[in-house]
PDB file of N, CA and C in Angstrom:
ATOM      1  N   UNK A   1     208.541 -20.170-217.985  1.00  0.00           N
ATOM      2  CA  UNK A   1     208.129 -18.998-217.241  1.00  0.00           C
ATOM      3  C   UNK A   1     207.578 -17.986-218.236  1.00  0.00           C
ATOM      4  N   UNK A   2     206.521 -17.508-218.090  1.00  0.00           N
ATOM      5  CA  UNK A   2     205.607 -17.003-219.146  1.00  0.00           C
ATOM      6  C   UNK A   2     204.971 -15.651-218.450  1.00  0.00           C
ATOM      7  N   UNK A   3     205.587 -14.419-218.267  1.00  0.00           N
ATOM      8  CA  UNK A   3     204.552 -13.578-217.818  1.00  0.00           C
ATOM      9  C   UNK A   3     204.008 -12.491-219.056  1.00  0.00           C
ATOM     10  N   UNK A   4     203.168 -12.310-218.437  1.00  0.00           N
ATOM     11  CA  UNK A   4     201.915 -11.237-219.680  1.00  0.00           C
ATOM     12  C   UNK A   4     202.643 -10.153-219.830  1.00  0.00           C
ATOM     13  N   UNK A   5     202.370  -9.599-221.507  1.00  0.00           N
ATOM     14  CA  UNK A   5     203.402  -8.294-221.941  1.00  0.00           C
ATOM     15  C   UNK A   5     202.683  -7.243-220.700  1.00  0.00           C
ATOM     16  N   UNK A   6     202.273  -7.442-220.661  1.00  0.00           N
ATOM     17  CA  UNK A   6     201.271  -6.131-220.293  1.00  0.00           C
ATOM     18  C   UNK A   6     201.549  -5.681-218.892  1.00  0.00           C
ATOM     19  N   UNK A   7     201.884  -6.882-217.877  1.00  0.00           N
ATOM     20  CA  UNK A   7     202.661  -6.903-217.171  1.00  0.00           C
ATOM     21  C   UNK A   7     204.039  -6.184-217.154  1.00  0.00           C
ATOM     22  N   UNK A   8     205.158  -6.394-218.191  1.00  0.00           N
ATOM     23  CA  UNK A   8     206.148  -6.067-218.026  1.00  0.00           C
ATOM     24  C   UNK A   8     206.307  -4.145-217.634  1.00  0.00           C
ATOM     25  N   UNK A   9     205.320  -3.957-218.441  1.00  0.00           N
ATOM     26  CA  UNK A   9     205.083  -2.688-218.785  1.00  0.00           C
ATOM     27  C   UNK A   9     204.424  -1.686-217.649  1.00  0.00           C
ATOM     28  N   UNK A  10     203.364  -2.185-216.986  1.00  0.00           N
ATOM     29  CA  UNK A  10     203.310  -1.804-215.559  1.00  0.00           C
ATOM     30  C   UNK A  10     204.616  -1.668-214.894  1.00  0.00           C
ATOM     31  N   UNK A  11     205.162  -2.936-214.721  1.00  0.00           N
ATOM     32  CA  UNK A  11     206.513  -3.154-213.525  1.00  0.00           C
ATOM     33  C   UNK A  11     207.373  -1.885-213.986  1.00  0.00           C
ATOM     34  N   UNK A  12     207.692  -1.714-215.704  1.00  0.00           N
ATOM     35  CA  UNK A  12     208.287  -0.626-215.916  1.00  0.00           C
ATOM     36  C   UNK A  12     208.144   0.806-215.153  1.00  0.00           C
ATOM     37  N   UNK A  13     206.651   0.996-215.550  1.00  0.00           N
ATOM     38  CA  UNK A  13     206.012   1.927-215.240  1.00  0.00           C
ATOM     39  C   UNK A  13     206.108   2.535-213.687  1.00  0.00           C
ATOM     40  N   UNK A  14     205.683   1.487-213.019  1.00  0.00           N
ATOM     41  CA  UNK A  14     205.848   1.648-211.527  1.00  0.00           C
ATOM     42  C   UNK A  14     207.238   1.535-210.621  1.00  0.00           C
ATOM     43  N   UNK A  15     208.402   1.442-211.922  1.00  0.00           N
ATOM     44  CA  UNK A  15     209.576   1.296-210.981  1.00  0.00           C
ATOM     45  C   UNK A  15     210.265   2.554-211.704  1.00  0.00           C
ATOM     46  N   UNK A  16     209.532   3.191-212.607  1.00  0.00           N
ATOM     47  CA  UNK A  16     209.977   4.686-212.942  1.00  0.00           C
ATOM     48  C   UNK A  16     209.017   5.925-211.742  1.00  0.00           C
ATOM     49  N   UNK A  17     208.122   5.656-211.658  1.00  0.00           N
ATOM     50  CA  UNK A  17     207.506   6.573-210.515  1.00  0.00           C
ATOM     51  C   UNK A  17     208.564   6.152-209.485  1.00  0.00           C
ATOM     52  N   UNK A  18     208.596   5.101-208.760  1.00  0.00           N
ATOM     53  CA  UNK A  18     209.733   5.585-207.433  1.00  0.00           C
ATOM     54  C   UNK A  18     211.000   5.472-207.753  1.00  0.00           C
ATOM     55  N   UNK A  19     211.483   5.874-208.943  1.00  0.00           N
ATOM     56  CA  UNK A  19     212.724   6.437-209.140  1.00  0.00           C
ATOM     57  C   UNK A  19     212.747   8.045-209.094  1.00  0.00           C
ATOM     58  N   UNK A  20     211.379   8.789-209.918  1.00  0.00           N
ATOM     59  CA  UNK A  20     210.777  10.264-209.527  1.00  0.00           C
ATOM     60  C   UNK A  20     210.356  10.587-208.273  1.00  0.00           C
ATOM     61  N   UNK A  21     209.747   9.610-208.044  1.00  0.00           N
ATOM     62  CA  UNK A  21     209.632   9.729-206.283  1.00  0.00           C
ATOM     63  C   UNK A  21     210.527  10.288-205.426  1.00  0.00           C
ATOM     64  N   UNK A  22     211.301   9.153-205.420  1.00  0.00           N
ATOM     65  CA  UNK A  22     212.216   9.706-204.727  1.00  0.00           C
ATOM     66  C   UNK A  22     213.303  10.952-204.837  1.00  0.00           C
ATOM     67  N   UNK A  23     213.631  10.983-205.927  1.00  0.00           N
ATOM     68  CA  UNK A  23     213.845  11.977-206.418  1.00  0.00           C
ATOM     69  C   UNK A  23     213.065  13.692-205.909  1.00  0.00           C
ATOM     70  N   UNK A  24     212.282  13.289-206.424  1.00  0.00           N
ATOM     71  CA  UNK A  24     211.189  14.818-205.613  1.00  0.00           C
ATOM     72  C   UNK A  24     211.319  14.630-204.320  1.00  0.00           C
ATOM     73  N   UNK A  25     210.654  13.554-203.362  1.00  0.00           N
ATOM     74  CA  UNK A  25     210.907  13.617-202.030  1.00  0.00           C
ATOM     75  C   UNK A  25     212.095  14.398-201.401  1.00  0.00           C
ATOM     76  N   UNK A  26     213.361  13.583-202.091  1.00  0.00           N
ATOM     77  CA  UNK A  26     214.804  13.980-201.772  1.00  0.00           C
ATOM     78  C   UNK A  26     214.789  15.070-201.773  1.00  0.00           C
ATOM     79  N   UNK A  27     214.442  16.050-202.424  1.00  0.00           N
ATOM     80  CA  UNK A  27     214.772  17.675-203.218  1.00  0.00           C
ATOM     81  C   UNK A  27     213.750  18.322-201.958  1.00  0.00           C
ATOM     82  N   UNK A  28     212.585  17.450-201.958  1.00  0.00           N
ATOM     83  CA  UNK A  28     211.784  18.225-201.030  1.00  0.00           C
ATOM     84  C   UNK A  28     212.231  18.141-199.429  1.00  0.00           C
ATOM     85  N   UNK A  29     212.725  17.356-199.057  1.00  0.00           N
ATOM     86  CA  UNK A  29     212.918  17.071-197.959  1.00  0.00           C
ATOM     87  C   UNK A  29     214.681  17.976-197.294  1.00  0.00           C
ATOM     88  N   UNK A  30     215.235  18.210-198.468  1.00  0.00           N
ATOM     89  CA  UNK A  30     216.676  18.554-198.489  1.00  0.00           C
ATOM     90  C   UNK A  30     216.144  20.145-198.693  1.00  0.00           C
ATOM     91  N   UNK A  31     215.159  20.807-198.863  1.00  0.00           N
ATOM     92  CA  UNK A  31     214.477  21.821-198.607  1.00  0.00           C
ATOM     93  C   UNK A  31     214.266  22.400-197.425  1.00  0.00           C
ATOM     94  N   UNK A  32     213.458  21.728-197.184  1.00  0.00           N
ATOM     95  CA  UNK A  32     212.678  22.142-196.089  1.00  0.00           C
ATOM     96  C   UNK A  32     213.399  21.411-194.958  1.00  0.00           C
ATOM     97  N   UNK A  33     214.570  20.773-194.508  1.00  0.00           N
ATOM     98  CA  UNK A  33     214.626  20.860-192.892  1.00  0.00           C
ATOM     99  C   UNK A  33     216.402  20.099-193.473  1.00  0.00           C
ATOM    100  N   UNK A  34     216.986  19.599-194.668  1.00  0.00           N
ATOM    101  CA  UNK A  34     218.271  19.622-194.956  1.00  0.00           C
ATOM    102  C   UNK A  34     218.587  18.637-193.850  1.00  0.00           C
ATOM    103  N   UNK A  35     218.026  17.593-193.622  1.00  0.00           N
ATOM    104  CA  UNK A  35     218.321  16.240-192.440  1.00  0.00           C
ATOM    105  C   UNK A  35     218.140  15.122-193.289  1.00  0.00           C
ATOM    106  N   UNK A  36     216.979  15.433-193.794  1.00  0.00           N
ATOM    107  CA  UNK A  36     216.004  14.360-193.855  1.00  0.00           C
ATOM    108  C   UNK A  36     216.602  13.659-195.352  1.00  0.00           C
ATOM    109  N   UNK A  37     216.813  12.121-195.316  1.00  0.00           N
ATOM    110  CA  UNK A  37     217.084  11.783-197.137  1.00  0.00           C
ATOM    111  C   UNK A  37     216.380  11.352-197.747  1.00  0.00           C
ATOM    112  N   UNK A  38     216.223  10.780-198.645  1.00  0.00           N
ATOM    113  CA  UNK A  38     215.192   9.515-199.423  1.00  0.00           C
ATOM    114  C   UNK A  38     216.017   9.087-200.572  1.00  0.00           C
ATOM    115  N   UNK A  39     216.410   7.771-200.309  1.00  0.00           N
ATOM    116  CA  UNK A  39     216.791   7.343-201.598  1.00  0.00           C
ATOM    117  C   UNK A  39     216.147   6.021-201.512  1.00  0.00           C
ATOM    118  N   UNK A  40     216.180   5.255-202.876  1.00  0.00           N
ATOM    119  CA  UNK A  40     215.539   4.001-203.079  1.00  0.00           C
ATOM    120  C   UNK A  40     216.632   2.952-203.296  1.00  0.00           C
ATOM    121  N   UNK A  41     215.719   1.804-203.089  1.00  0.00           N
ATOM    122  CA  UNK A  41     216.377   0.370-203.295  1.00  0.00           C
ATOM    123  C   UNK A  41     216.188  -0.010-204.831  1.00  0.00           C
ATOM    124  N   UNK A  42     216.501  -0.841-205.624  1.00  0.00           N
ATOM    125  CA  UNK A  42     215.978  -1.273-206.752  1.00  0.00           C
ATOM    126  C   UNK A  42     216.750  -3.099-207.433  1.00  0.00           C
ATOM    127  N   UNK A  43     216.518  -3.675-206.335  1.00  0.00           N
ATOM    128  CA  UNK A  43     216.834  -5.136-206.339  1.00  0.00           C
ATOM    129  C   UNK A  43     216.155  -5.593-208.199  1.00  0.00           C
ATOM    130  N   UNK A  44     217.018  -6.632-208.355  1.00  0.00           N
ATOM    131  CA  UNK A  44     216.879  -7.242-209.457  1.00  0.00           C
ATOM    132  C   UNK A  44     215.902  -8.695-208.919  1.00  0.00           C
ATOM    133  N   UNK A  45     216.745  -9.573-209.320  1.00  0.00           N
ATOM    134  CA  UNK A  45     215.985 -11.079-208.987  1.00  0.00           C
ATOM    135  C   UNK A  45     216.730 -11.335-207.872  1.00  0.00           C
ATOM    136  N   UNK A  46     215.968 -11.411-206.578  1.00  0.00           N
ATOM    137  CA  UNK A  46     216.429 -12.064-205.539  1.00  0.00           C
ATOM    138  C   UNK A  46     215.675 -13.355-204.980  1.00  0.00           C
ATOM    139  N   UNK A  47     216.983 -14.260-204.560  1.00  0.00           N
ATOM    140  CA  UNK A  47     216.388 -15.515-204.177  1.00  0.00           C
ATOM    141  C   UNK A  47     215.273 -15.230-202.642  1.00  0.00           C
ATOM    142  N   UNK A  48     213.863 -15.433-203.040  1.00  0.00           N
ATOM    143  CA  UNK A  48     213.006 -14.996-201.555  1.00  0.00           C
ATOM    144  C   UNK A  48     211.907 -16.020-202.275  1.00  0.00           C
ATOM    145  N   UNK A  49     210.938 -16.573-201.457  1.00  0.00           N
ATOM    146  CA  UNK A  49     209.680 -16.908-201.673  1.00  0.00           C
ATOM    147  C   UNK A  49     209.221 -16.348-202.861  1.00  0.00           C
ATOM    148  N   UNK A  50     208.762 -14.956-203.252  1.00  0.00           N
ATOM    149  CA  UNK A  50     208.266 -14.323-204.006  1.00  0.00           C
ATOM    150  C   UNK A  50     208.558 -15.174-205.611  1.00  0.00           C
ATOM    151  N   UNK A  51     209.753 -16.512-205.957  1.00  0.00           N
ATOM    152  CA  UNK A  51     209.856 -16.521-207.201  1.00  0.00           C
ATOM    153  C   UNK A  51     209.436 -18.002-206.982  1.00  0.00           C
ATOM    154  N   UNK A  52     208.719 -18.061-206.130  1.00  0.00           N
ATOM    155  CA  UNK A  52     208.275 -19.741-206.187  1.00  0.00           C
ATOM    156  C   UNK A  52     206.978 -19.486-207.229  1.00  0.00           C
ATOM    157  N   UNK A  53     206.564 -18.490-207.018  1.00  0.00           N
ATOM    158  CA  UNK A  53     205.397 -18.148-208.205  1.00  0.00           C
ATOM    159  C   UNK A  53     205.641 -18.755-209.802  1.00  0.00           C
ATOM    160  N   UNK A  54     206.738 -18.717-210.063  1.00  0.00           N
ATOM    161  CA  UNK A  54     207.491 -18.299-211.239  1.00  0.00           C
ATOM    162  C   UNK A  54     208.105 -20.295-211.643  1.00  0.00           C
ATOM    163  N   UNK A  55     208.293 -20.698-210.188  1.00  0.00           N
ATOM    164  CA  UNK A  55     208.531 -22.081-210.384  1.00  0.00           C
ATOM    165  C   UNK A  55     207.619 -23.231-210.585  1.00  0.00           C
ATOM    166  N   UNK A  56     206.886 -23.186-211.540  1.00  0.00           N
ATOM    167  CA  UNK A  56     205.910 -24.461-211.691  1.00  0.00           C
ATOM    168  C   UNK A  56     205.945 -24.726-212.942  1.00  0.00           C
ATOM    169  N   UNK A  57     204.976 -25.808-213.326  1.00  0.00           N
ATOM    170  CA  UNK A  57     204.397 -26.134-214.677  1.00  0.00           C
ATOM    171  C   UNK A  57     205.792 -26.928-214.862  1.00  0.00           C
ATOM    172  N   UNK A  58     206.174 -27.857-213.861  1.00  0.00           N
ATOM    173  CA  UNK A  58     207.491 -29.112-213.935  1.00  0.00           C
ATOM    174  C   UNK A  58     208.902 -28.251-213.797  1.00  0.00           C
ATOM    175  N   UNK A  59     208.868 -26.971-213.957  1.00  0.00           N
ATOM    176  CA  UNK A  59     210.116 -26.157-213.561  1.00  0.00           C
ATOM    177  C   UNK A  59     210.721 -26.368-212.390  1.00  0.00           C
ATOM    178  N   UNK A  60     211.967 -26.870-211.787  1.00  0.00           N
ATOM    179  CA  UNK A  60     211.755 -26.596-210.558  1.00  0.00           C
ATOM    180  C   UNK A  60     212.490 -25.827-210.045  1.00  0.00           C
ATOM    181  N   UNK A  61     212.759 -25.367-208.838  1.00  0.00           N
ATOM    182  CA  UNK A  61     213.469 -24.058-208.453  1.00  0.00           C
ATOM    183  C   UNK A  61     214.588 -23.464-208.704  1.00  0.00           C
ATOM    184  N   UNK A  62     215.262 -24.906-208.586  1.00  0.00           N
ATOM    185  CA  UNK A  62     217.039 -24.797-208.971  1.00  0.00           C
ATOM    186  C   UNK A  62     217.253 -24.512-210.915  1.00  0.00           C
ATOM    187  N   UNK A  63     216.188 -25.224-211.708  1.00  0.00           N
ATOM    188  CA  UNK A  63     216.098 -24.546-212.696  1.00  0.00           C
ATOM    189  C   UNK A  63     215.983 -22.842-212.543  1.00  0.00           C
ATOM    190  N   UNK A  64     215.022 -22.561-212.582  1.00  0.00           N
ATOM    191  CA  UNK A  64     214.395 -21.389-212.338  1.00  0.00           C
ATOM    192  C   UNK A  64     215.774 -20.568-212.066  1.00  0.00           C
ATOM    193  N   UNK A  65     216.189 -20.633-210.740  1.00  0.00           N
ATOM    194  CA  UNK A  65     217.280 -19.600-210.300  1.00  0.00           C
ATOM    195  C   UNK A  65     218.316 -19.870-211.499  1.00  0.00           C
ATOM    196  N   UNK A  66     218.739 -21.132-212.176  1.00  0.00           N
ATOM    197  CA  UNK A  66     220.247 -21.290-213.345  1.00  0.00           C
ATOM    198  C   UNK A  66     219.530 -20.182-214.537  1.00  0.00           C
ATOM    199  N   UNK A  67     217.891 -20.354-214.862  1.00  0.00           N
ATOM    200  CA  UNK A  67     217.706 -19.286-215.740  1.00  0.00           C
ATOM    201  C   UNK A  67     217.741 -17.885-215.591  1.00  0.00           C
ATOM    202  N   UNK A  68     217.281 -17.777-214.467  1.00  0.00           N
ATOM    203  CA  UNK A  68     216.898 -16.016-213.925  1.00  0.00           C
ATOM    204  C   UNK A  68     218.753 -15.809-214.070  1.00  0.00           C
ATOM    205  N   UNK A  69     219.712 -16.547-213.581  1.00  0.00           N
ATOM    206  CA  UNK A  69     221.088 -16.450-213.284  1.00  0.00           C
ATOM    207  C   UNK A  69     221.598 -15.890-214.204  1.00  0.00           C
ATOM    208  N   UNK A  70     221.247 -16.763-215.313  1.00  0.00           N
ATOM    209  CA  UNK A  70     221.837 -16.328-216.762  1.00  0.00           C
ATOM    210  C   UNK A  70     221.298 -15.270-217.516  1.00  0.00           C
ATOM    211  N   UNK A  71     220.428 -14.582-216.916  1.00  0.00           N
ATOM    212  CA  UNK A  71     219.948 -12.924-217.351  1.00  0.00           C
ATOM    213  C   UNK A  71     220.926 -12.044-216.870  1.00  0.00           C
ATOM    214  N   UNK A  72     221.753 -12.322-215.413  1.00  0.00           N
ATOM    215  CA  UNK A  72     222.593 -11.125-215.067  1.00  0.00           C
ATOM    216  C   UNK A  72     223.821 -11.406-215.090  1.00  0.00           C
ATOM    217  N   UNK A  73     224.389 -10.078-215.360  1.00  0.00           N
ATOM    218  CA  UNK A  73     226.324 -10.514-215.487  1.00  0.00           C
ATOM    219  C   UNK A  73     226.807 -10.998-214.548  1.00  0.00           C
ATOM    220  N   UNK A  74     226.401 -11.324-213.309  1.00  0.00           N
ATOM    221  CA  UNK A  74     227.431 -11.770-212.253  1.00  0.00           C
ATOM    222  C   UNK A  74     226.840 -12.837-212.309  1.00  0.00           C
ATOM    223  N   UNK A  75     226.147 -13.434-212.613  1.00  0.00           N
ATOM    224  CA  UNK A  75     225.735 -14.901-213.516  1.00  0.00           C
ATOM    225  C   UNK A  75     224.608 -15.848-212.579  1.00  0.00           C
ATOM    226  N   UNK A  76     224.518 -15.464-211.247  1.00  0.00           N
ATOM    227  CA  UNK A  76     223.389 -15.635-210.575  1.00  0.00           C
ATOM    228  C   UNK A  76     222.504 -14.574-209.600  1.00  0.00           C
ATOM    229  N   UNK A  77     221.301 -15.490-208.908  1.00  0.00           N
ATOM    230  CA  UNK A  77     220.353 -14.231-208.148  1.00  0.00           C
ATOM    231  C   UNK A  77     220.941 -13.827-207.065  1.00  0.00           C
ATOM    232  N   UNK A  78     220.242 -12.422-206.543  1.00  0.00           N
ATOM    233  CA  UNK A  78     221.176 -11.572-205.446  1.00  0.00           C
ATOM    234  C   UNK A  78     220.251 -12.671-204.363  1.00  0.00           C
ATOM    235  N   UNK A  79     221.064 -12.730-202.945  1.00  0.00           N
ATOM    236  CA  UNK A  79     220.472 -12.936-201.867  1.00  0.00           C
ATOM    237  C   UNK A  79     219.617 -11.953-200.985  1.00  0.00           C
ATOM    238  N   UNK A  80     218.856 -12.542-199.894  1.00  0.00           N
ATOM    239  CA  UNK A  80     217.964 -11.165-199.232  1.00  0.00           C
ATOM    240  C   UNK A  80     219.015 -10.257-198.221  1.00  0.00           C
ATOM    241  N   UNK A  81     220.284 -11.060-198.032  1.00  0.00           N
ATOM    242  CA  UNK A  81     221.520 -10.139-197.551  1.00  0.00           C
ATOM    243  C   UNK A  81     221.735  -9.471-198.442  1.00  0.00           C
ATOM    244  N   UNK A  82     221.826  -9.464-199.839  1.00  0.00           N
ATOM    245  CA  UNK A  82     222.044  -8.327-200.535  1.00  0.00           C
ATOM    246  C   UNK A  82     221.510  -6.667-201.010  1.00  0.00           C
ATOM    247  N   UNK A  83     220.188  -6.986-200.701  1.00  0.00           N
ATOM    248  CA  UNK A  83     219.458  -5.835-200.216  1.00  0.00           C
ATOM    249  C   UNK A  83     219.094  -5.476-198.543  1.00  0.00           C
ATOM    250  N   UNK A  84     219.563  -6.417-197.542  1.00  0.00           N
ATOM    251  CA  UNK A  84     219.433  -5.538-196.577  1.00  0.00           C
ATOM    252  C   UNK A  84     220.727  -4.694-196.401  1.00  0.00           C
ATOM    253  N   UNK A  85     221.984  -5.241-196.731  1.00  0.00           N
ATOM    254  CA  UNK A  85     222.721  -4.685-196.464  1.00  0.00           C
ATOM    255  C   UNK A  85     222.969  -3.045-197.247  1.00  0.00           C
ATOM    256  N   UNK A  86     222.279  -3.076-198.132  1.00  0.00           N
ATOM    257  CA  UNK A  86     222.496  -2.149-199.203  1.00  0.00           C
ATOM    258  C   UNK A  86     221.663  -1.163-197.929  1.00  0.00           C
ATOM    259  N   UNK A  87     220.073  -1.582-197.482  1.00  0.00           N
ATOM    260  CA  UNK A  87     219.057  -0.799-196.624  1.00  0.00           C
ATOM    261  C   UNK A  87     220.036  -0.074-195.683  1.00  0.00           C
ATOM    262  N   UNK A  88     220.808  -0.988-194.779  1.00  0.00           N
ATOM    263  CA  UNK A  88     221.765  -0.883-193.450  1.00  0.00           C
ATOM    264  C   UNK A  88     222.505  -0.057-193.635  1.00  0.00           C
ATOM    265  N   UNK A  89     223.440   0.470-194.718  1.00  0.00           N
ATOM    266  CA  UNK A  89     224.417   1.877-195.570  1.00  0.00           C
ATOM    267  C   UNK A  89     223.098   2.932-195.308  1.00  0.00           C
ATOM    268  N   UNK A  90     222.468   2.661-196.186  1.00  0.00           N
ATOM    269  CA  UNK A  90     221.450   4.304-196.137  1.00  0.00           C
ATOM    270  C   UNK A  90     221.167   4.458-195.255  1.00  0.00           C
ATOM    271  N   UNK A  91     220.470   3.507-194.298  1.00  0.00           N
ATOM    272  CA  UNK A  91     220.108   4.126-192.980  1.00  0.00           C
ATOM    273  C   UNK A  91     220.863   4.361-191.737  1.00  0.00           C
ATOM    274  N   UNK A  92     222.585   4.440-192.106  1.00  0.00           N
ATOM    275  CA  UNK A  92     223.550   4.637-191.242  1.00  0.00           C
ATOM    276  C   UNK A  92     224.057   6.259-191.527  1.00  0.00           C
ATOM    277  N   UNK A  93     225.156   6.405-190.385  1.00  0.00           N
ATOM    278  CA  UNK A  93     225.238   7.600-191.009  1.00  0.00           C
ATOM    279  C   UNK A  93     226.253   7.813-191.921  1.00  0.00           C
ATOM    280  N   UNK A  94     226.529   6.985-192.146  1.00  0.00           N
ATOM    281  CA  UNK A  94     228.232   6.934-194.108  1.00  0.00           C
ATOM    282  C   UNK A  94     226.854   7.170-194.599  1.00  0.00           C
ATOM    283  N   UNK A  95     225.978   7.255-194.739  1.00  0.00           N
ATOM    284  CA  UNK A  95     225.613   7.545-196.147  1.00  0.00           C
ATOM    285  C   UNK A  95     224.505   9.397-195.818  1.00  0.00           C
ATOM    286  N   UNK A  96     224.962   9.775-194.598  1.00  0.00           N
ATOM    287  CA  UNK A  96     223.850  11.107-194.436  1.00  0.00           C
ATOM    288  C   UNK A  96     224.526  12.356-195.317  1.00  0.00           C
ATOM    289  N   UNK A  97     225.196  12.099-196.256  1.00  0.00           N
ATOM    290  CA  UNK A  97     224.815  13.157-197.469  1.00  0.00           C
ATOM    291  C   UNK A  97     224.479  12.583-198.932  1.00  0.00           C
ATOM    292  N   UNK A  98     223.629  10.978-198.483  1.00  0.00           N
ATOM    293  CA  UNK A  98     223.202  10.900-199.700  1.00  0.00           C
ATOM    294  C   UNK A  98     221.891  10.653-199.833  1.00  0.00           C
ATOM    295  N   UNK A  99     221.445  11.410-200.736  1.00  0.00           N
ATOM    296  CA  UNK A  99     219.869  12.041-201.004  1.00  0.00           C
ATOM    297  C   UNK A  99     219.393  11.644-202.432  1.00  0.00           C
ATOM    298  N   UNK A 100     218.415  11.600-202.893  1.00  0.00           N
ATOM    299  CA  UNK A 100     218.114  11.207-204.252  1.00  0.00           C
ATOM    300  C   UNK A 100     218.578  10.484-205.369  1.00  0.00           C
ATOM    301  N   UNK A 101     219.420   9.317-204.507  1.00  0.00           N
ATOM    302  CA  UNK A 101     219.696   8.023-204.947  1.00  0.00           C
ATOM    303  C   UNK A 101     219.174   6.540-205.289  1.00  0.00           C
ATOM    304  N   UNK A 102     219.246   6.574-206.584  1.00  0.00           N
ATOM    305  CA  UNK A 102     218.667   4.893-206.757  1.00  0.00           C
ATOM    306  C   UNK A 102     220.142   3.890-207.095  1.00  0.00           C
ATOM    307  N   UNK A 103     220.218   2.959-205.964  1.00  0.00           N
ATOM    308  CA  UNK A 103     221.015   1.630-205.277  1.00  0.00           C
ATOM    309  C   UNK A 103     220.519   0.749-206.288  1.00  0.00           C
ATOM    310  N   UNK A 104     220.899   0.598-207.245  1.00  0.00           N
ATOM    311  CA  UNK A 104     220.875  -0.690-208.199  1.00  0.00           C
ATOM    312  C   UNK A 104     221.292  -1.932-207.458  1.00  0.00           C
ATOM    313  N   UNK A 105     220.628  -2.845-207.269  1.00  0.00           N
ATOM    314  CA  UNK A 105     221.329  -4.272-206.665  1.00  0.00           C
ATOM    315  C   UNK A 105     220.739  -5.316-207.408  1.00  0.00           C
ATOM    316  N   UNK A 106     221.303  -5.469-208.275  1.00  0.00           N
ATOM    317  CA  UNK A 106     220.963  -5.808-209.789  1.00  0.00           C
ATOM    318  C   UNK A 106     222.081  -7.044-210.192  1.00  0.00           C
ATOM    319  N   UNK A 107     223.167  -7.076-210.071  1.00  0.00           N
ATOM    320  CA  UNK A 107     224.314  -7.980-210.254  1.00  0.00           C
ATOM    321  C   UNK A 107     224.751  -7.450-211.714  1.00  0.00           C
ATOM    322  N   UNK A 108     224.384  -6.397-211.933  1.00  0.00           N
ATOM    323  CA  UNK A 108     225.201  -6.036-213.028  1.00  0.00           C
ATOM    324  C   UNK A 108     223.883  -5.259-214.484  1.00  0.00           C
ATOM    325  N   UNK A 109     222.935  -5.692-213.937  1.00  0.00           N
ATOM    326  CA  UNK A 109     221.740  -5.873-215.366  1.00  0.00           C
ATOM    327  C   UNK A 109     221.677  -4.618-215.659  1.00  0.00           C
ATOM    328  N   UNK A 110     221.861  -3.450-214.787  1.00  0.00           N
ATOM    329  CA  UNK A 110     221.265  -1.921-215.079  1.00  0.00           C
ATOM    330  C   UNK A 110     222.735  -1.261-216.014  1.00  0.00           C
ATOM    331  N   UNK A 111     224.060  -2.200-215.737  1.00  0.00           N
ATOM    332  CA  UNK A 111     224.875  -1.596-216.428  1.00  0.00           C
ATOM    333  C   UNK A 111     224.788  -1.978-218.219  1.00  0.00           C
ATOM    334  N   UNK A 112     224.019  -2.782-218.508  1.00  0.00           N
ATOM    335  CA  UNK A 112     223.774  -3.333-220.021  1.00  0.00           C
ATOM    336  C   UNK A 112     223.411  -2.406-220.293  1.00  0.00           C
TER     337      UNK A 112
END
């Protein structure tokens, strides 16, 4: 699995804007009408279609997921239950005093 530096560095890039994003939104929105929240998701490697990309060139999937696995401390990938459920909290009301939050669902990687 081989992706371009240059790449990494975008993904950086663009997953620091909607961490500010939201952030400002939150502040703005907790302003002006004190209802409204915004916080973000920020999934790690989850098992979805999206990493079949990632599985070729004789790799095959079940590889793929034992490697991506062994990048995070809880030792494999999150499921797509693992970020909806995280969605299903924020958009309930246990979570309507929380505002300008980023939800790591990561299996551990953001605590390294």
């Amino acid at each position: 699995m081989t992706i371009a530096p240059s790449s990494g560095r975008l993904f950086n890039s663009a997953k620091a804007a909607v961490r500010h994003l939201t952030k400002s939104v939150a502040l703005h929105c907790a302003q002006a009408s004190g209802r409204i929240t915004c916080n973000s998701l920020h999934p790690a490697f989850i098992d979805t279609p999206i990493l079949d990309n990632f599985a070729r060139d004789g790799v095959s999937r079940e590889a793929l997921l034992a490697k991506l696995g062994r990048q995070i401390p809880l030792g494999t990938v999150g499921e797509p239950d693992d970020v909806a459920h995280a969605a299903v909290y924020l958009c309930s009301d246990e979570a309507k005093f929380v505002t300008g939050a980023e939800l790591w669902i990561d299996g551990g990687i953001s605590a390294r």
